[in-house]
C-alpha atoms as a PDB file:
ATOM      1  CA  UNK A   1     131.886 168.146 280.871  1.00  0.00           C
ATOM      2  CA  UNK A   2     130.772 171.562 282.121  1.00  0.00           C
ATOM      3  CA  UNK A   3     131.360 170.709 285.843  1.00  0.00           C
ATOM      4  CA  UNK A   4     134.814 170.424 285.364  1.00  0.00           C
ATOM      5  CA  UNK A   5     135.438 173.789 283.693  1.00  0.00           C
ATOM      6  CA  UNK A   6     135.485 175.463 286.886  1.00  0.00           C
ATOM      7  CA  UNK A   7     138.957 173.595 287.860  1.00  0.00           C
ATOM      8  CA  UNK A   8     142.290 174.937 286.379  1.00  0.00           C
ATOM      9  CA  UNK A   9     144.520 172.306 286.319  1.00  0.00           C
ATOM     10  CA  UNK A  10     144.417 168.828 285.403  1.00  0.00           C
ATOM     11  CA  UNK A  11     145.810 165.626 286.460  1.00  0.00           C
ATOM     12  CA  UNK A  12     144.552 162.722 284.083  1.00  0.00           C
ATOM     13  CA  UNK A  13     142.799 159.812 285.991  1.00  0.00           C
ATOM     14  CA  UNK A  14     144.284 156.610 286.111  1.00  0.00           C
ATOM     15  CA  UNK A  15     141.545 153.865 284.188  1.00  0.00           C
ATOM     16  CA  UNK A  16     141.619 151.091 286.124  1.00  0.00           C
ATOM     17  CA  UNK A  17     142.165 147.216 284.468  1.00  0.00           C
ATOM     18  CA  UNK A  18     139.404 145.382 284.159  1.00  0.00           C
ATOM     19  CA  UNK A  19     139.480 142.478 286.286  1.00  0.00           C
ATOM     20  CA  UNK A  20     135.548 140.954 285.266  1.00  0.00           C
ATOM     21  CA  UNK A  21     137.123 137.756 283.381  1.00  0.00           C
ATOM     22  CA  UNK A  22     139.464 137.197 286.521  1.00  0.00           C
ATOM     23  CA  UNK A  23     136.177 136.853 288.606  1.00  0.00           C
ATOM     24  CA  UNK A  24     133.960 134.916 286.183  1.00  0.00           C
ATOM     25  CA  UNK A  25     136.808 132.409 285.815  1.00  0.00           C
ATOM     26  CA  UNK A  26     137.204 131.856 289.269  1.00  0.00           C
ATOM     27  CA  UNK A  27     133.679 131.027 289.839  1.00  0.00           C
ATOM     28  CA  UNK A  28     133.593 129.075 286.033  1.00  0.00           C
ATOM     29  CA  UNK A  29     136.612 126.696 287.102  1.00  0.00           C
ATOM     30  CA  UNK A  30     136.544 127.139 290.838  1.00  0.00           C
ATOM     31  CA  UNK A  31     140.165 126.007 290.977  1.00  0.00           C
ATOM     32  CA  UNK A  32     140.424 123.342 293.982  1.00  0.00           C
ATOM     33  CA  UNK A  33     144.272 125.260 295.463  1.00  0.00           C
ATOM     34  CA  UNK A  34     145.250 128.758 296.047  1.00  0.00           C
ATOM     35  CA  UNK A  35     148.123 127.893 293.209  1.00  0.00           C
ATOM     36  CA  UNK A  36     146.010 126.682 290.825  1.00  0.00           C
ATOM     37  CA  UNK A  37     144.092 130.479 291.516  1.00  0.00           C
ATOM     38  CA  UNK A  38     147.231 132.395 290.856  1.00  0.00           C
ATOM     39  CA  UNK A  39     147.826 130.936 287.759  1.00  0.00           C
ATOM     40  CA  UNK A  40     144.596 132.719 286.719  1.00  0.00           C
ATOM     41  CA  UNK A  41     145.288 136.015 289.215  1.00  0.00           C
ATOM     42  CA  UNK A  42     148.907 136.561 288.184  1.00  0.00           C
ATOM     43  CA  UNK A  43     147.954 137.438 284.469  1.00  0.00           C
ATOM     44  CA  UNK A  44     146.755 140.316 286.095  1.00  0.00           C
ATOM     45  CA  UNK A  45     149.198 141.023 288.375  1.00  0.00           C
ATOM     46  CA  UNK A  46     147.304 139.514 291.223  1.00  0.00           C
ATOM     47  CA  UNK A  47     148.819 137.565 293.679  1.00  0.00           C
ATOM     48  CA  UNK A  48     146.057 135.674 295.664  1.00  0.00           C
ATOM     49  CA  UNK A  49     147.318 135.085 299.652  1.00  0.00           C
ATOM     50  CA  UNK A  50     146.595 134.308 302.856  1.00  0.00           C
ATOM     51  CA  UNK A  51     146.705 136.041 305.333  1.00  0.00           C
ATOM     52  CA  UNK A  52     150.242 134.292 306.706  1.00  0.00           C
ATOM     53  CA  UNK A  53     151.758 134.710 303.140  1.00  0.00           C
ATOM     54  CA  UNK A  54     150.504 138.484 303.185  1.00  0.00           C
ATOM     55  CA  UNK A  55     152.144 139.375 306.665  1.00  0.00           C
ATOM     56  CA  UNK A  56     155.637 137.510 305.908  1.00  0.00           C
ATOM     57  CA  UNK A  57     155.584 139.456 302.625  1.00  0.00           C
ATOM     58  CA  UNK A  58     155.916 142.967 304.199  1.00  0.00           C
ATOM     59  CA  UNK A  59     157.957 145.051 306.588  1.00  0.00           C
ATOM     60  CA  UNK A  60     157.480 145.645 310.368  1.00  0.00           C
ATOM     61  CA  UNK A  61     156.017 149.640 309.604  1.00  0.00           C
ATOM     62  CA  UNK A  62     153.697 147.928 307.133  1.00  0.00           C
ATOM     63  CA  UNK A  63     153.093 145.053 309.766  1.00  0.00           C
ATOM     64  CA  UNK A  64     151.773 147.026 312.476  1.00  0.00           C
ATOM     65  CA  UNK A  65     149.358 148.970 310.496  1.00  0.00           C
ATOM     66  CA  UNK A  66     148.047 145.358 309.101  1.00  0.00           C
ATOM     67  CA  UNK A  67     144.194 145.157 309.393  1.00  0.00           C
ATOM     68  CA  UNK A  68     143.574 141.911 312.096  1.00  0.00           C
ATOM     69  CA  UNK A  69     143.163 138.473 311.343  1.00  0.00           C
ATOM     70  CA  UNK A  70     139.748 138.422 312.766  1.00  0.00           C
ATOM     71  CA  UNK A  71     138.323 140.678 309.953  1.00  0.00           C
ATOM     72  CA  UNK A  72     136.535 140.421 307.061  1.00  0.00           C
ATOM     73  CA  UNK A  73     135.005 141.828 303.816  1.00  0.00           C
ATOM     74  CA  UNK A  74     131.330 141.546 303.849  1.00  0.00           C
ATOM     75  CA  UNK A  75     130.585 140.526 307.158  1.00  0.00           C
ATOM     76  CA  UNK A  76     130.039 141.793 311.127  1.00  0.00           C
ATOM     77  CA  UNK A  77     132.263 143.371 312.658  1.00  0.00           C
ATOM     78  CA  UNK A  78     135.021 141.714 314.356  1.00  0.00           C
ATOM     79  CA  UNK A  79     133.510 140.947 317.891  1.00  0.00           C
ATOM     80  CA  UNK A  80     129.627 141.397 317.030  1.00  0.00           C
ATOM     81  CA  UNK A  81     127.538 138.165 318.128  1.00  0.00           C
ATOM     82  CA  UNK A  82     124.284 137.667 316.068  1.00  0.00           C
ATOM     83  CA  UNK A  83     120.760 137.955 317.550  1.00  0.00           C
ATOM     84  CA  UNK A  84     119.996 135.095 320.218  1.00  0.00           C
ATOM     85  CA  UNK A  85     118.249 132.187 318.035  1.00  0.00           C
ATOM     86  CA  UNK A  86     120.346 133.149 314.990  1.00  0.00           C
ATOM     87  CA  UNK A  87     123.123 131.272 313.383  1.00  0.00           C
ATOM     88  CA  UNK A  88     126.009 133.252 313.033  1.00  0.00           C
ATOM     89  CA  UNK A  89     126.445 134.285 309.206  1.00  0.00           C
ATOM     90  CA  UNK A  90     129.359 132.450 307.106  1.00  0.00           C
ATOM     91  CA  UNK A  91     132.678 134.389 306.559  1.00  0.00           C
ATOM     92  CA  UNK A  92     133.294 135.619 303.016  1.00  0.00           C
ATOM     93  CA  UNK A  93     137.079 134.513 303.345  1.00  0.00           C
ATOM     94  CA  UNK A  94     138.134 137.702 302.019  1.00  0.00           C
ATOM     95  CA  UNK A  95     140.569 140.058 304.680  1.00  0.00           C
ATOM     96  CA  UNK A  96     141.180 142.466 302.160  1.00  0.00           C
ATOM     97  CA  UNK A  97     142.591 143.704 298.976  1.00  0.00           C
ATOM     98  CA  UNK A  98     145.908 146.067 298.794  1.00  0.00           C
ATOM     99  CA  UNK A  99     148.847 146.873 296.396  1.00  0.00           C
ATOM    100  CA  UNK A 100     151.877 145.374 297.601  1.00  0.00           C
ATOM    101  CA  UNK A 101     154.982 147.742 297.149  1.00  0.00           C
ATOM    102  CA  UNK A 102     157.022 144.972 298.512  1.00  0.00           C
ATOM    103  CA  UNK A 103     155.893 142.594 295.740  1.00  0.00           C
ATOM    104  CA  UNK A 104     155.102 145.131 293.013  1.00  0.00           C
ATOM    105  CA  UNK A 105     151.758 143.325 292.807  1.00  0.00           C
ATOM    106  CA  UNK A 106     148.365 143.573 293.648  1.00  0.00           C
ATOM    107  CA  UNK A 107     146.988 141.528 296.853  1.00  0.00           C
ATOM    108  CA  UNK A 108     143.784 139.734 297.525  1.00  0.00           C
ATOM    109  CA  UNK A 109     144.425 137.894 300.873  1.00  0.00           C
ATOM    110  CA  UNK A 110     142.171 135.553 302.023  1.00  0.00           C
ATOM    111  CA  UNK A 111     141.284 132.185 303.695  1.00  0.00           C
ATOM    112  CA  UNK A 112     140.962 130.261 299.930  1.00  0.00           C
ATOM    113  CA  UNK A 113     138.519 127.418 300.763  1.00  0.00           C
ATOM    114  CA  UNK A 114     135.876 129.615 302.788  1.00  0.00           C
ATOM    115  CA  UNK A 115     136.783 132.301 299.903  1.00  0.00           C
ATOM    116  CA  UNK A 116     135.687 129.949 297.198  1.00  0.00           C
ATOM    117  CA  UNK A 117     132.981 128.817 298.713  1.00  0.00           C
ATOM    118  CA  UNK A 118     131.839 132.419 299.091  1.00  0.00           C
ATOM    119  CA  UNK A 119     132.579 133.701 295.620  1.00  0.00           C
ATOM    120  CA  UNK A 120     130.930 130.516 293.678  1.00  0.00           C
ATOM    121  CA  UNK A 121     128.065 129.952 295.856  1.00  0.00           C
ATOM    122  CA  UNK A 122     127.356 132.840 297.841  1.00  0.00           C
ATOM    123  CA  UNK A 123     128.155 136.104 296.552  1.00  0.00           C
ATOM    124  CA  UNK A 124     125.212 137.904 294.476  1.00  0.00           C
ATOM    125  CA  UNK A 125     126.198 139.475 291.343  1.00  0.00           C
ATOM    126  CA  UNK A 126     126.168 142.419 293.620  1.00  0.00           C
ATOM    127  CA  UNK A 127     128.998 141.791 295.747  1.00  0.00           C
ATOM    128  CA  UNK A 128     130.989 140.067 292.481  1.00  0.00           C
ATOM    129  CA  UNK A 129     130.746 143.838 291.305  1.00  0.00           C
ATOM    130  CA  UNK A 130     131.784 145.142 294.387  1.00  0.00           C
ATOM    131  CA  UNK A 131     135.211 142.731 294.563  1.00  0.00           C
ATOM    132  CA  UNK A 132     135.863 143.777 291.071  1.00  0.00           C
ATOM    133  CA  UNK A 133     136.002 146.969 292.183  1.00  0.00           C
ATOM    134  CA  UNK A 134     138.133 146.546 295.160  1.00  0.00           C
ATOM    135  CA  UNK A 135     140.582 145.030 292.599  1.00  0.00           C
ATOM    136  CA  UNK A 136     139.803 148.118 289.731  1.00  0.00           C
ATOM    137  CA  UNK A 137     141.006 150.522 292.986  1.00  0.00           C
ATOM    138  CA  UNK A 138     144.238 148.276 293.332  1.00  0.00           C
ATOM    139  CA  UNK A 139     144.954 148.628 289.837  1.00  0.00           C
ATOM    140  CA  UNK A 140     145.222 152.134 290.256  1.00  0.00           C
ATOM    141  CA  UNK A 141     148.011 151.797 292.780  1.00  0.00           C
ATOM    142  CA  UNK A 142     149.389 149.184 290.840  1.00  0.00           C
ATOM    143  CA  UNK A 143     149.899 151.965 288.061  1.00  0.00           C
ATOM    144  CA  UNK A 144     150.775 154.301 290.830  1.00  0.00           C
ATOM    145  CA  UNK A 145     153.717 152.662 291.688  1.00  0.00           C
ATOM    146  CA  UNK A 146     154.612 151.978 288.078  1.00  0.00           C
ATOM    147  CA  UNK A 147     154.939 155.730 288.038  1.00  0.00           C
ATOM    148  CA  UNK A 148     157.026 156.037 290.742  1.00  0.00           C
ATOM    149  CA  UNK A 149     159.197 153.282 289.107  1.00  0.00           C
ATOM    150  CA  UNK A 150     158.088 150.036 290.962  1.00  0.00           C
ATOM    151  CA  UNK A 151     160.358 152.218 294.062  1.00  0.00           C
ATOM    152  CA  UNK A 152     159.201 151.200 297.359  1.00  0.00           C
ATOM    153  CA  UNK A 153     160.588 153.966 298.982  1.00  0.00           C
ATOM    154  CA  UNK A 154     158.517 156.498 296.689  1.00  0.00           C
ATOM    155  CA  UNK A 155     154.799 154.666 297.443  1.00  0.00           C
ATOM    156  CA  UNK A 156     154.619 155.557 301.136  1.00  0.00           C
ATOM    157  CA  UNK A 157     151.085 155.875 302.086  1.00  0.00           C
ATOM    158  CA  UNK A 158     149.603 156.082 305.814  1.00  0.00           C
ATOM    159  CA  UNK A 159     147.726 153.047 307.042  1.00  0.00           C
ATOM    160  CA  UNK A 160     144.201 153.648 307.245  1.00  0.00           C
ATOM    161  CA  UNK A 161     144.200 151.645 311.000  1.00  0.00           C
ATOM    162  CA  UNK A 162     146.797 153.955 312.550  1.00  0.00           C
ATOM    163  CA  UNK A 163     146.734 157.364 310.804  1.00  0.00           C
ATOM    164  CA  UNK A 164     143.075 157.212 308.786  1.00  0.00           C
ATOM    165  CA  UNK A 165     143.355 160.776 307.908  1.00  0.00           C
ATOM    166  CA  UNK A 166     146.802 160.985 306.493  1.00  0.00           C
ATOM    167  CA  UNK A 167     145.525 157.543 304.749  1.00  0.00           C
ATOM    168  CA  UNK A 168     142.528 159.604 303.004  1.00  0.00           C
ATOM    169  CA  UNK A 169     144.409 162.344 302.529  1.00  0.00           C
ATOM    170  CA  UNK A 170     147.385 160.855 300.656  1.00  0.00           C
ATOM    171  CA  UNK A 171     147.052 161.585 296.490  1.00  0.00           C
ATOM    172  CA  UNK A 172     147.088 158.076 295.273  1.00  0.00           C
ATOM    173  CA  UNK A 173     144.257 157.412 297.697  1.00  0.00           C
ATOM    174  CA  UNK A 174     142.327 160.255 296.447  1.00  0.00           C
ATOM    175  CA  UNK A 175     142.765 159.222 293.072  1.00  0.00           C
ATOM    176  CA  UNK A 176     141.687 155.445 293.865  1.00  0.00           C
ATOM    177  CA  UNK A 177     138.497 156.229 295.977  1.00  0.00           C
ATOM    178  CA  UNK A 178     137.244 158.889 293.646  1.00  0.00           C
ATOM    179  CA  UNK A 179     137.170 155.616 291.149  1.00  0.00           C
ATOM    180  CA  UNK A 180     135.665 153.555 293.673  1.00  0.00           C
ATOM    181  CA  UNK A 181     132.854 156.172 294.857  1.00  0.00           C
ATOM    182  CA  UNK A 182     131.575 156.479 290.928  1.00  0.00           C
ATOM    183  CA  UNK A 183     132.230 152.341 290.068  1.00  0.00           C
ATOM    184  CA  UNK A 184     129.964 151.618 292.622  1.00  0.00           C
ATOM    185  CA  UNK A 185     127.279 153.831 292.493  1.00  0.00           C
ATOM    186  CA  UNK A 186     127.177 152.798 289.356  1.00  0.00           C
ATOM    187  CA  UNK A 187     128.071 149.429 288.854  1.00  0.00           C
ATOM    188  CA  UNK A 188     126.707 148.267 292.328  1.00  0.00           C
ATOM    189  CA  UNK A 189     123.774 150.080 292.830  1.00  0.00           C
ATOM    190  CA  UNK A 190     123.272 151.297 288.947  1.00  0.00           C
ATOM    191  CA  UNK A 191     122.513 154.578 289.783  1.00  0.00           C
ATOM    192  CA  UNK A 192     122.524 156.625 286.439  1.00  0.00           C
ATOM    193  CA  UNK A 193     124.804 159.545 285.292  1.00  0.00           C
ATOM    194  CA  UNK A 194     122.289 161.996 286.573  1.00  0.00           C
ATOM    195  CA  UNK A 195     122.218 160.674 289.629  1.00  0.00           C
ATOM    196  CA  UNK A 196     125.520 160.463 290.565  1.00  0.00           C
ATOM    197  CA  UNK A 197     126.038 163.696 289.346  1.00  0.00           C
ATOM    198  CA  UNK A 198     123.547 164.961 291.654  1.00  0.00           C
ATOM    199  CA  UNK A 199     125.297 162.921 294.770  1.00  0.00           C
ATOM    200  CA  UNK A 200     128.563 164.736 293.992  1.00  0.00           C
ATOM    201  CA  UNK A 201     127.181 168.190 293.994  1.00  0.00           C
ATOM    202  CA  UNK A 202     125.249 167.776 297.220  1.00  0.00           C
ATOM    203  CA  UNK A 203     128.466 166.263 299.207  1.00  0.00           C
ATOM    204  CA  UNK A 204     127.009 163.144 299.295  1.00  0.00           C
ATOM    205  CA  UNK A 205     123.813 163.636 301.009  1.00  0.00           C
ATOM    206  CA  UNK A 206     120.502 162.181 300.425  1.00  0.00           C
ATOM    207  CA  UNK A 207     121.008 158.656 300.739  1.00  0.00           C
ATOM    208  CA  UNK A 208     123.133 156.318 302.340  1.00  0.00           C
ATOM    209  CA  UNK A 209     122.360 152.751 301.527  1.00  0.00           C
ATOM    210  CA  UNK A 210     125.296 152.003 299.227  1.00  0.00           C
ATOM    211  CA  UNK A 211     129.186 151.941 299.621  1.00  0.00           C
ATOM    212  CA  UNK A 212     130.037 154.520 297.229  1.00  0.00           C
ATOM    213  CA  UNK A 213     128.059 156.839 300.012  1.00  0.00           C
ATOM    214  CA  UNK A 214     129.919 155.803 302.568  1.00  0.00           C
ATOM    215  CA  UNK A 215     133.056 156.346 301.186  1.00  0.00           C
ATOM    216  CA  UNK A 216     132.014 159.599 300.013  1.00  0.00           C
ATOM    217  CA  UNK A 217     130.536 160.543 303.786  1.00  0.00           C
ATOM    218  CA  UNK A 218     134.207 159.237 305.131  1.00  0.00           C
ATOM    219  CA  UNK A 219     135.944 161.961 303.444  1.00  0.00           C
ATOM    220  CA  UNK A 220     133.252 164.696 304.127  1.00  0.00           C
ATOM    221  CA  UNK A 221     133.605 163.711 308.160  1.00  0.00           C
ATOM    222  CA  UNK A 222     137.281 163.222 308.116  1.00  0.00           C
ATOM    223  CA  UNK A 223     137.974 166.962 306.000  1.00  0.00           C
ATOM    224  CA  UNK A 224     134.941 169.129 305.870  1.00  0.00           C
ATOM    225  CA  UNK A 225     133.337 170.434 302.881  1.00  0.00           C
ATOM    226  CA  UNK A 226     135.667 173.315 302.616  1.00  0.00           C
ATOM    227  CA  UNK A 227     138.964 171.186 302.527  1.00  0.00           C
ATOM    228  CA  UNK A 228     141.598 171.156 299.364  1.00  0.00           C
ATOM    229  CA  UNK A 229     141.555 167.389 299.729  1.00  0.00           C
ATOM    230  CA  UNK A 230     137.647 167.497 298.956  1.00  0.00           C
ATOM    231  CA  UNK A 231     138.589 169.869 296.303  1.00  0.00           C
ATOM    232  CA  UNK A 232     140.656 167.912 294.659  1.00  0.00           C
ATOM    233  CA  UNK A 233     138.262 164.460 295.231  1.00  0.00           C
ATOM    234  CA  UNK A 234     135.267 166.172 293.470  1.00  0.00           C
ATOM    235  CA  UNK A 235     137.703 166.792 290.569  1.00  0.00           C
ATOM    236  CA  UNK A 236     138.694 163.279 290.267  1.00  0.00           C
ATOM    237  CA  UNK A 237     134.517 162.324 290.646  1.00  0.00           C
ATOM    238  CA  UNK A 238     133.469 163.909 287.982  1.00  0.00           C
ATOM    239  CA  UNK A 239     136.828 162.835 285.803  1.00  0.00           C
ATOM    240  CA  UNK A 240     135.888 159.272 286.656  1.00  0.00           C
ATOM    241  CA  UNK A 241     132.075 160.194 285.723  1.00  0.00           C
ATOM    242  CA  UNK A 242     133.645 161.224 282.431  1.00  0.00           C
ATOM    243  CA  UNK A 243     135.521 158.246 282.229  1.00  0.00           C
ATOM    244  CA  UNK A 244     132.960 155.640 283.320  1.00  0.00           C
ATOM    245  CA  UNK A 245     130.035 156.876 281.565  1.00  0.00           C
ATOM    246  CA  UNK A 246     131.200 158.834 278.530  1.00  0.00           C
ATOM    247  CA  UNK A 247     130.840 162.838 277.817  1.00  0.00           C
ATOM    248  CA  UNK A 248     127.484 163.288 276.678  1.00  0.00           C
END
């Protein structure tokens, strides 16, 4: 791809595992316990938690950089009361997704029954593509840390509710939202090659509707245009374009 010729060294993206028949069999069998989930999830290295399970899993540093209980994927804020006259909407369920270094396996904590009930009769096909790419970015870690050699000590990353910067900034982050930016630009809101190309050489400007944006304006606000660790995120976007599309 000719945008990349202008960068002199390489590091090979990471693909990320596909995780599509994980979702459609969760909403095809709908399994009635969180156990009867894993023994779908953990084919994939998934280990499907609450929030309870997720907390006792990890250490104190980890702990206190722990989203809150209170939030959710896919819904207000934590705190935000709907209009006067309007029912409040249902929670998705969903806290959030991470790669467990204490495990060696990929999260998804959640509150299962409102989860479910999301998921089978809620979510659009939209927001199916969007938690299969939440999981796609985990599976990056996932083979992250196999790199490092499943060492906990190695896979230290900066919790994006205490230090968001140095969470950004870290590599494997990088690495992981560069995939995320191009998955869901194109898989959510099936913006073309083109288009996304375009998006990437303007820093993200010209629309900001879609996730993929917003990840992409988070980095521009937190670094500047001129940063290495922009730099080094445009290389991994148009690697991922490569990947995710093809070299035409």
């Amino acid at each position: 791809m000719k945008h990349l010729k202008t960068y002199k060294i390489f590091e090979a993206v990471i693909k990320p595992l596909d995780v599509s028949e994980l979702i459609e069999e969760l909403i095809e069998l709908n399994p009635r316990t969180i156990e009867q989930a894993n023994q779908l999830s953990n084919r994939y290295n998934i280990d499907i938690v609450t929030y309870n399970q997720f907390m006792e899993s990890i250490d104190d540093e980890m702990r206190a950089g722990a989203p809150s209980r209170d939030q959710f994927m896919f819904g207000p804020p934590p705190g935000m009361r709907p209009p006067p006259g309007f029912p409040p909407p249902p929670p998705s369920g969903m806290h959030f997704a991470l790669m467990n270094k204490h495990t060696g396996k990929m999260n998804l904590v959640v509150d299962y029954n409102p989860f479910m009930m999301f998921l089978t009769r809620m979510a659009p096909p939209q927001l199916q593509a969007v938690i299969k790419s939440i999981l796609g970015h985990e599976s990056i870690h996932y083979q992250q840390f196999a790199k490092m050699g499943n060492d906990p000590d190695k896979y230290v990353v900066d919790s994006p509710v205490t230090n968001k910067k140095g969470y950004l900034g870290h590599h494997t982050e990088v690495m992981a939202h560069a995939f995320s930016i191009i998955d869901e630009l194109k898989s959510v809101e099936n913006k073309s090659k083109e288009e996304i190309l375009q998006i990437i050489q303007s820093g993200g400007k010209g629309g900001r509707r879609d996730q993929g944006h917003r990840i992409l304006d988070d980095y521009y606000n937190t670094f500047g245009s001129g940063d290495r660790t922009i730099k080094k995120l445009n290389k991994y976007l148009y690697q991922y374009v490569e990947e995710l599309f093809g070299e035409e």
